[in-house]
Protein backbone atom coordinates (compact mmCIF):
# COMPACT_ATOMS: atom_id res chain seq x y z
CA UNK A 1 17.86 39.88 -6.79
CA UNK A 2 15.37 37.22 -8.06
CA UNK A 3 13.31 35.34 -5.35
CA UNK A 4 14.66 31.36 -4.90
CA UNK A 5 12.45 28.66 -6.18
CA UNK A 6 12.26 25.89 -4.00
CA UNK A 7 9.24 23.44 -5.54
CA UNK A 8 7.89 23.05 -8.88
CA UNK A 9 4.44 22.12 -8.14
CA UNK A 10 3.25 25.12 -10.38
CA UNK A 11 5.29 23.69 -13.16
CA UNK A 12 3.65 20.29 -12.67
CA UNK A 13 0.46 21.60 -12.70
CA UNK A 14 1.06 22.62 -15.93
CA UNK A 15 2.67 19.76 -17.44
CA UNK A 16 -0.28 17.28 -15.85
CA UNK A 17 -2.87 20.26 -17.32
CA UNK A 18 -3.94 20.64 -14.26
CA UNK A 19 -4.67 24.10 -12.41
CA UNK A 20 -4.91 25.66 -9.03
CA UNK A 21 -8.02 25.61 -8.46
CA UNK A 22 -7.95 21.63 -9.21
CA UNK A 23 -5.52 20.48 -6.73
CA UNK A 24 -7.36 23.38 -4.22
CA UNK A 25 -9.94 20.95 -4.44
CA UNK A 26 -8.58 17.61 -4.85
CA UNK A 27 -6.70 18.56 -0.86
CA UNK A 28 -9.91 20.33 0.36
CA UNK A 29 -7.18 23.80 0.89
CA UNK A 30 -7.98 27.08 0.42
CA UNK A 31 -6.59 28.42 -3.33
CA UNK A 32 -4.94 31.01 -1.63
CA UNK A 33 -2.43 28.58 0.08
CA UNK A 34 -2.12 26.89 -2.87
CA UNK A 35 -1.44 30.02 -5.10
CA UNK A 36 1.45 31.03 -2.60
CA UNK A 37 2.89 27.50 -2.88
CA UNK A 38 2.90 27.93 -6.86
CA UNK A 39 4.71 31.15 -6.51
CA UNK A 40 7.04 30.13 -4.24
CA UNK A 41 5.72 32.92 -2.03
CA UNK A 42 5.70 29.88 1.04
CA UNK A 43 6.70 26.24 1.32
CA UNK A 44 4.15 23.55 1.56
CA UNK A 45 4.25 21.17 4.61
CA UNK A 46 6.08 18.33 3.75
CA UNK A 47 3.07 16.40 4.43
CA UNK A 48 1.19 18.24 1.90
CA UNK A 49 4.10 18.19 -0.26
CA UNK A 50 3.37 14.38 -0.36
CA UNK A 51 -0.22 14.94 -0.82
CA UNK A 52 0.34 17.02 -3.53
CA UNK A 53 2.32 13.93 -5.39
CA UNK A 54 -0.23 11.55 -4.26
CA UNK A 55 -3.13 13.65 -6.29
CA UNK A 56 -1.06 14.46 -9.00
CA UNK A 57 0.74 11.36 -9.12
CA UNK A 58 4.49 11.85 -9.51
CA UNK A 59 6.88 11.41 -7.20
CA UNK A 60 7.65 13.79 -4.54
CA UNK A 61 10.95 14.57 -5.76
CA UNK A 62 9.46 15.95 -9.15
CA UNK A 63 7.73 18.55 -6.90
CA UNK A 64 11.42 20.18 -5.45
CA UNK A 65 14.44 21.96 -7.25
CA UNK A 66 17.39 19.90 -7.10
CA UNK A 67 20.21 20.99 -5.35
CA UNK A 68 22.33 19.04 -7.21
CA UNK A 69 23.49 19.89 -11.14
């Protein structure tokens, strides 16, 4: 059974060309934390969530899976 995906920040790393060590930086975190949020291994806060957007500027919505079709 595959693992659920909750956020996509991974994925919008990669579309912004952006990388984990980046946005480690740009929220003063530690890259582990951010490498477990990337692999869906834990959630980020949903403060951080919205910190996350801020830096990478999206909206906050862009970084979650839809649970809608």
């Amino acid at each position: 059974m595959s693992k659920p995906v909750y956020n996509r920040i991974k994925a919008v790393l990669a579309e912004k060309g952006k990388t984990n060590n980046w946005l480690a930086n740009e929220l003063d975190m530690n890259t582990n934390t951010i490498s477990k949020w990337c692999r869906n291994d834990m959630q980020p806060r949903i403060e951080n969530l919205f910190l996350v957007a801020t830096v990478l500027d999206v909206d906050v919505r862009e970084l979650l899976i839809s649970t809608k079709k």
